[in-house]
Protein backbone atom coordinates (compact mmCIF):
# COMPACT_ATOMS: atom_id res chain seq x y z
CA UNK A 1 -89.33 -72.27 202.62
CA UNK A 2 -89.11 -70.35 205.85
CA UNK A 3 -85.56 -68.68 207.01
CA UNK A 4 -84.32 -70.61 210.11
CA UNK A 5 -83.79 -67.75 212.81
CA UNK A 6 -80.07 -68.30 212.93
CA UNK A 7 -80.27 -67.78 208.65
CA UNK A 8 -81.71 -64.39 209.45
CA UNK A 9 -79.41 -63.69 212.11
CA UNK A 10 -76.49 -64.25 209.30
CA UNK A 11 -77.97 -62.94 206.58
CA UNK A 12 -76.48 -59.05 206.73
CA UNK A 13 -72.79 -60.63 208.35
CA UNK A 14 -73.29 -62.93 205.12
CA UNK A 15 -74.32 -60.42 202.47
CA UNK A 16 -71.23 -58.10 203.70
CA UNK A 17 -69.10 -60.86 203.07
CA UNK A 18 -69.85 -61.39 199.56
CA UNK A 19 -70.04 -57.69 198.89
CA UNK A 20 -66.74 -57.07 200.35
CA UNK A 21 -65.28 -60.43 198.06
CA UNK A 22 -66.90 -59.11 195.10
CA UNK A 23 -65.17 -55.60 195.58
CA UNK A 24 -61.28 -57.36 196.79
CA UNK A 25 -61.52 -59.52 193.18
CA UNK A 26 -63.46 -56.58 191.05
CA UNK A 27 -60.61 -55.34 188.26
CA UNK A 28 -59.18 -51.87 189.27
CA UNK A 29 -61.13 -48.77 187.61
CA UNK A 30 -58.64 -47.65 184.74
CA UNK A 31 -57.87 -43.36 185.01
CA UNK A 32 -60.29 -41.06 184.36
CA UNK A 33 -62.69 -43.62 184.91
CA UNK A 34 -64.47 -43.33 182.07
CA UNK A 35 -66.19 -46.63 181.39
CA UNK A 36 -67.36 -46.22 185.57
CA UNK A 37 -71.20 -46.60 184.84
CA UNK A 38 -72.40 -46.46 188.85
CA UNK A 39 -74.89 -44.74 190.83
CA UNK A 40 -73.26 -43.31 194.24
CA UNK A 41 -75.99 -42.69 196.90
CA UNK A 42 -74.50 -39.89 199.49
CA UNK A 43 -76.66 -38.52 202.97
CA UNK A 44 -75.80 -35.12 203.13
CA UNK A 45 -77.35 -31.93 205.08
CA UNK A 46 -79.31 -29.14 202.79
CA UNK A 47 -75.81 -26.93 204.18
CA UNK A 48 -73.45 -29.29 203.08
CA UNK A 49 -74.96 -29.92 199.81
CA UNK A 50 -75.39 -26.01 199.26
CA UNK A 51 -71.70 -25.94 199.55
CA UNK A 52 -70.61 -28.67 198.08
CA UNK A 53 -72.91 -30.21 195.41
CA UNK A 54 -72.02 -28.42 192.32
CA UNK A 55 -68.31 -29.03 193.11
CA UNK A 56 -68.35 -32.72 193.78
CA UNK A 57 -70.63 -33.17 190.48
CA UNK A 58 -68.44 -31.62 188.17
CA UNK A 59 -65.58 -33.30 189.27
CA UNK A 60 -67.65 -36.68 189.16
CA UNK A 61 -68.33 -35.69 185.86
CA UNK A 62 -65.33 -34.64 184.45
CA UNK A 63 -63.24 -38.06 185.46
CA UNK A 64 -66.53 -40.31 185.22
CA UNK A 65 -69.18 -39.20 183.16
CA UNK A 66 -71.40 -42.40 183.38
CA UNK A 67 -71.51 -41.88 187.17
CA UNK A 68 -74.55 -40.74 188.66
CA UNK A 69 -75.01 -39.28 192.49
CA UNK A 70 -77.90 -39.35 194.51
CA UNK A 71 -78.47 -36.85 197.38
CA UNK A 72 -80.63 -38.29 199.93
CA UNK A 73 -81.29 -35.81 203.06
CA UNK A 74 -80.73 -36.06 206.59
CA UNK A 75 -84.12 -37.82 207.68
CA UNK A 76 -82.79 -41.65 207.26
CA UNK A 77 -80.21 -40.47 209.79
CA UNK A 78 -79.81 -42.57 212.57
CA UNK A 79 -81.61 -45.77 210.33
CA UNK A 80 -79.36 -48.83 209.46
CA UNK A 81 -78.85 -47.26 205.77
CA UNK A 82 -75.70 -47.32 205.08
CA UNK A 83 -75.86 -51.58 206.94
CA UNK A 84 -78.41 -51.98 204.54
CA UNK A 85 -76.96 -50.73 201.06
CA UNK A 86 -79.31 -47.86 200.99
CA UNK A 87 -76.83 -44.94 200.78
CA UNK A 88 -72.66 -45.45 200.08
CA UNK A 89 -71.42 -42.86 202.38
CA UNK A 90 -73.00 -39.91 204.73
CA UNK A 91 -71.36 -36.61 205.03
CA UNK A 92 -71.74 -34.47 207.88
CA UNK A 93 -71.84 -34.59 211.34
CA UNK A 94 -71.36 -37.95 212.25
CA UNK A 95 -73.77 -39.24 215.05
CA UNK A 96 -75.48 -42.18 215.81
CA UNK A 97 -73.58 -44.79 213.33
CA UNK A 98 -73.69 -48.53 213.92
CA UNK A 99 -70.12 -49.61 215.75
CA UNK A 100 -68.81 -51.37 212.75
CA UNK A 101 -69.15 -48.13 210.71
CA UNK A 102 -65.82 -46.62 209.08
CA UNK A 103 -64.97 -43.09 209.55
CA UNK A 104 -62.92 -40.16 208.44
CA UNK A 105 -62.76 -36.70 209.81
CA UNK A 106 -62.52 -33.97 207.26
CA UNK A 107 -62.38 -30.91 208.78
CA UNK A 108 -63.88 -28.49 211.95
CA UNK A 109 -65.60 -25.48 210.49
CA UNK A 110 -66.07 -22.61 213.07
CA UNK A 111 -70.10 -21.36 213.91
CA UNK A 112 -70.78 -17.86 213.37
CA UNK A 113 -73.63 -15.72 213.73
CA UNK A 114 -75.88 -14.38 210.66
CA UNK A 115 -78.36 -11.71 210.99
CA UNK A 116 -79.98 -9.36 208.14
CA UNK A 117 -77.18 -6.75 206.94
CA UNK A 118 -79.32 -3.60 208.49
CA UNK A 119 -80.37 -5.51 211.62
CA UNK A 120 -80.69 -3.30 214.73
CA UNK A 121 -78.04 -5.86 216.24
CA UNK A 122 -74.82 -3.82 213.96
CA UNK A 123 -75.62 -0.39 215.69
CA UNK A 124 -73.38 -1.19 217.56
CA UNK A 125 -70.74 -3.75 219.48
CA UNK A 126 -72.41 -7.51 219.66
CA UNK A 127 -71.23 -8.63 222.85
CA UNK A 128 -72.95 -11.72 224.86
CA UNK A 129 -75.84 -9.42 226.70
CA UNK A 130 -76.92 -7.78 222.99
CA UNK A 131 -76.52 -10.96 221.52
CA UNK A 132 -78.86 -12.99 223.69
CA UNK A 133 -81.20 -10.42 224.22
CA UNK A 134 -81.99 -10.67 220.21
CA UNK A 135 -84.76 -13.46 219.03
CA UNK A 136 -82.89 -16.16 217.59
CA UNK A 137 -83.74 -19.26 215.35
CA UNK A 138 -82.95 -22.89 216.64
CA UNK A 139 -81.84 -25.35 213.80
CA UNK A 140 -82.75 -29.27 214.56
CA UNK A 141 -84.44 -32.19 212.76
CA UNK A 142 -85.78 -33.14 216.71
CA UNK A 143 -86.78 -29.81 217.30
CA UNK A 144 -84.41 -29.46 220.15
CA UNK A 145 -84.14 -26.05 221.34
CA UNK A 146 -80.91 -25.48 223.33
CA UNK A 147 -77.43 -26.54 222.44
CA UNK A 148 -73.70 -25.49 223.42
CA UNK A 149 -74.32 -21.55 222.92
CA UNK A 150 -77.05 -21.95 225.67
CA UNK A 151 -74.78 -23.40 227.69
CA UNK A 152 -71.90 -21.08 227.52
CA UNK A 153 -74.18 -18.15 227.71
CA UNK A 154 -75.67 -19.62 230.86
CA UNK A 155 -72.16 -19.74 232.40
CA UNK A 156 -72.14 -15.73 231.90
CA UNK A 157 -75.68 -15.86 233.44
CA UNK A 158 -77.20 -14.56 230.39
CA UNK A 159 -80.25 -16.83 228.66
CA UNK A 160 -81.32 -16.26 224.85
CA UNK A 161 -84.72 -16.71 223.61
CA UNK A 162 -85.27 -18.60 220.74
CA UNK A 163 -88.24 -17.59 218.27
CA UNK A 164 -88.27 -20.87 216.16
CA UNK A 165 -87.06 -23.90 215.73
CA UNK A 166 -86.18 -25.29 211.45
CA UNK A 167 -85.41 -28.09 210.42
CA UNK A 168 -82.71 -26.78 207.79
CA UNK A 169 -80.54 -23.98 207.43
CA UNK A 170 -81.78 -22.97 204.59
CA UNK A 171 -85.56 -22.57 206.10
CA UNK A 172 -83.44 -20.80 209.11
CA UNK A 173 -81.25 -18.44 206.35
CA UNK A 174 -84.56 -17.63 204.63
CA UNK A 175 -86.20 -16.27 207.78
CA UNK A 176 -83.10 -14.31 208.75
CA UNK A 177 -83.61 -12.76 205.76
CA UNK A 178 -86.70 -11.07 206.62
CA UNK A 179 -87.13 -10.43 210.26
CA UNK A 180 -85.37 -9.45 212.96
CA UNK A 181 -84.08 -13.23 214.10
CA UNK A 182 -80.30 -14.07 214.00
CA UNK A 183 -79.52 -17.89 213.21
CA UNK A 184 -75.85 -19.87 212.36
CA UNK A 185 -73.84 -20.82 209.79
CA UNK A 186 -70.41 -22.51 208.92
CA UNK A 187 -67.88 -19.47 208.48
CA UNK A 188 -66.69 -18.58 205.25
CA UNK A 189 -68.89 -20.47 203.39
CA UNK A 190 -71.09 -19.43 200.21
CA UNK A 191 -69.94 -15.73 201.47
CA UNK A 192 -71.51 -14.66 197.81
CA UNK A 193 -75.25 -16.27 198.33
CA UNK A 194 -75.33 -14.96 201.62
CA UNK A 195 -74.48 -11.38 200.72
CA UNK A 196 -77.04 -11.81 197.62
CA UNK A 197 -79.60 -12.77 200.40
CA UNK A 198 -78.90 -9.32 202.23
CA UNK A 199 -77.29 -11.10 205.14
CA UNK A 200 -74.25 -10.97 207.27
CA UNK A 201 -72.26 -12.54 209.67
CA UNK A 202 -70.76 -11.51 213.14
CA UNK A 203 -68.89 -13.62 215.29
CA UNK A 204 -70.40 -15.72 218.40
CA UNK A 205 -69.36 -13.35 221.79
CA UNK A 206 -69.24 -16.53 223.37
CA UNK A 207 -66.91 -20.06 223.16
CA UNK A 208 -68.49 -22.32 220.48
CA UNK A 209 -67.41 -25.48 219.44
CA UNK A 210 -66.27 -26.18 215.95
CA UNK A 211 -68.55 -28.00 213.97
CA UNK A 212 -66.81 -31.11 212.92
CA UNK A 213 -67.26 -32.79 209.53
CA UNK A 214 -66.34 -36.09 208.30
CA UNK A 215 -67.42 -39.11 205.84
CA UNK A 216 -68.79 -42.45 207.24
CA UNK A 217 -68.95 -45.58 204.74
CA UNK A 218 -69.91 -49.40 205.63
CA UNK A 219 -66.40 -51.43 205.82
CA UNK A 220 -68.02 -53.87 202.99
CA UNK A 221 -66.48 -50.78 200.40
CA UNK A 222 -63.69 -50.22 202.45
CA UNK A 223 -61.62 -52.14 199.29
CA UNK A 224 -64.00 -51.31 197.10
CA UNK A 225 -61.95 -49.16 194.77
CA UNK A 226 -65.14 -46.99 192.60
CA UNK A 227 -65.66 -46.69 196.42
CA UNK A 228 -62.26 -45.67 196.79
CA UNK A 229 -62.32 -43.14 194.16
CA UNK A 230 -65.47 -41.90 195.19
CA UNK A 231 -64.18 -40.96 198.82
CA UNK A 232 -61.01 -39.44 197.12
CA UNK A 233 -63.69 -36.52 195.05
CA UNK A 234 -65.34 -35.93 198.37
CA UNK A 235 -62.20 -35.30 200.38
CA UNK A 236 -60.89 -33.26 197.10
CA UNK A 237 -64.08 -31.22 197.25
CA UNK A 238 -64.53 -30.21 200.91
CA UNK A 239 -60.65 -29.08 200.81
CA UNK A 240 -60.90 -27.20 197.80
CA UNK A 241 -63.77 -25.45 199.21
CA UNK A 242 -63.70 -25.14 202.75
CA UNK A 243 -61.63 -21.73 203.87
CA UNK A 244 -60.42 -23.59 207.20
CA UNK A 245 -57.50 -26.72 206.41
CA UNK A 246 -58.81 -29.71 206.88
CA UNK A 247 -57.19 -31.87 209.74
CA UNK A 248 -55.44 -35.03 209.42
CA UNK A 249 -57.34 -38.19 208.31
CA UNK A 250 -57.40 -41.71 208.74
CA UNK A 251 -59.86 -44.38 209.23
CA UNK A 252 -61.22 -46.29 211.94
CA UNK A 253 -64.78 -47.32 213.55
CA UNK A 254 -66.91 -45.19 215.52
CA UNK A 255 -65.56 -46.97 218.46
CA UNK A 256 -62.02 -45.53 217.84
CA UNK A 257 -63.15 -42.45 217.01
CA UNK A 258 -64.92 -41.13 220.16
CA UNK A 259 -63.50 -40.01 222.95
C-alpha cells in the first residue's frame, strides 16, 4: 500500500495530534519524580553546555534518577528536528525555527572580549583603534566572518582583521590561549576555567548587542507535563548560574516573538 499524497501531507499535523492527546490524558508525574524513566534529547551550543551541563544533570538526577539527557550539538540546527521528534527542546540562540515552534526567552548575556592574560593588548588602555588593530578569531558554524562588532567599528571608521574563523568557542578559547588572537565570550561565565586556561577578559570598546538566550520546544509537549518539568530544570539552571537576571518569560511562537 502506497500513501495517498494528501496521507503524507497529514501525516506530521496527524502524528502531533496524537502526541499532544497522549500527553493531555498521560497521569501527572508524582514529586521528585522518581519512577520518571525518560530520555530528554536537548540541542545545545559546546558554550552553553560548558556552562550548564553539569548543573542541569545533577539536578535531573537528584529529582529523577531514571532520566537520561542527550546533548546533541548545534549542526541539526536549522533541520525540522524538533517537527520531527528528534530532539525535545534547543537551547540557545534561537534562529531559524519552524513558525509553529514555542518559545521562551531566558536571559541576554553581555559579549566581552578574551585575550591571553600577558597579551601585548593589557599594556595598556583597549580602546576601539588597539582593539581592532589586534588579530582576532571569528566564531560561526557558516564560517561567516563579520558580525555586529564589524559593524559598529565601521561606524568609527576603524576595520578589524580577523585571523580565523571556528566553529566553537571552545576551538576559539583554545587558540586564544596560545597566540596572540583575541576572541568572545558570554561575561561572567566559567570565570574559574578561563583563568585556569591563562586567559582574561576586557570589555568590547564598542556597542555590542546582548546575546540573547532562550528555550524552543514543539507545541505537541506544550502539556506534556515530564516536558513540563523538564523546561522548569532548564530555566532553574540558567538562573542559578547565569551572573546577569534573567528577563521575564512567557511563551509564544516564533511569529510573536520577533520583532
Amino acid at each position: 500500500m502506497v500513501p495517498t499524497p494528501r496521507a503524507v501531507h497529514l501525516r506530521e499535523e496527524v502524528r502531533s495530534l496524537l502526541e499532544h492527546a497522549d500527553a493531555v490524558l498521560a497521569p501527572a508525574p508524582g514529586p521528585g519524580l522518581p519512577d520518571l524513566d525518560r530520555t530528554f534529547t536537548a540541542q545545545v551550543s559546546d558554550l552553553l553546555l560548558a556552562n550548564l551541563a553539569t548543573l542541569l544533570t545533577e539536578r535531573v538526577r537528584a529529582e529523577a534518577p531514571q532520566a537520561v539527557l542527550v546533548f546533541l550539538p548545534e549542526s541539526i540546527e536549522g533541520t525540522p528536528a524538533l517537527r520531527q521528534g528528534t530532539v525535545d527542546l534547543e537551547l540557545g540562540v534561537l534562529n531559524h525555527l519552524d513558525p509553529e515552534t514555542c518559545t521562551e526567552p531566558l536571559v541576554a548575556v553581555p559579549l566581552v572580549a578574551v585575550a591571553r592574560a600577558d597579551h601585548p593588548l593589557f599594556a595598556g588602555p583597549i580602546d576601539a583603534r588597539r582593539f581592532a588593530a589586534a588579530d582576532h578569531i571569528g566564531i560561526s558554524r557558516q564560517g561567516k566572518r563579520h558580525g555586529p562588532i564589524d559593524t559598529a567599528l565601521a561606524q568609527q571608521g576603524l576595520r578589524r582583521r580577523t585571523a580565523a574563523v571556528v566553529p566553537s568557542h571552545t576551538a576559539a578559547l583554545l587558540m586564544a590561549r596560545t597566540g596572540d588572537l583575541v576572541c568572545l565570550t558570554l561575561d561572567g561565565w566559567f570565570p574559574d576555567t578561563l583563568a585556569a586556561l591563562g586567559l582574561r577578559t576586557f570589555p568590547i570598546p564598542v556597542a555590542t548587542p546582548p546575546i540573547d538566550i532562550g528555550m524552543a520546544w514543539h507545541p505537541r509537549h506544550s502539556s506534556d507535563r515530564g516536558h513540563q518539568w523538564f523546561r522548569d530544570q532548564i530555566r532553574a539552571t540558567v538562573r542559578h548560574n547565569t551572573p546577569s537576571p534573567p528577563t521575564e518569560t512567557s511563551s509564544h511562537a516564533k511569529g510573536d516573538r520577533q520583532a
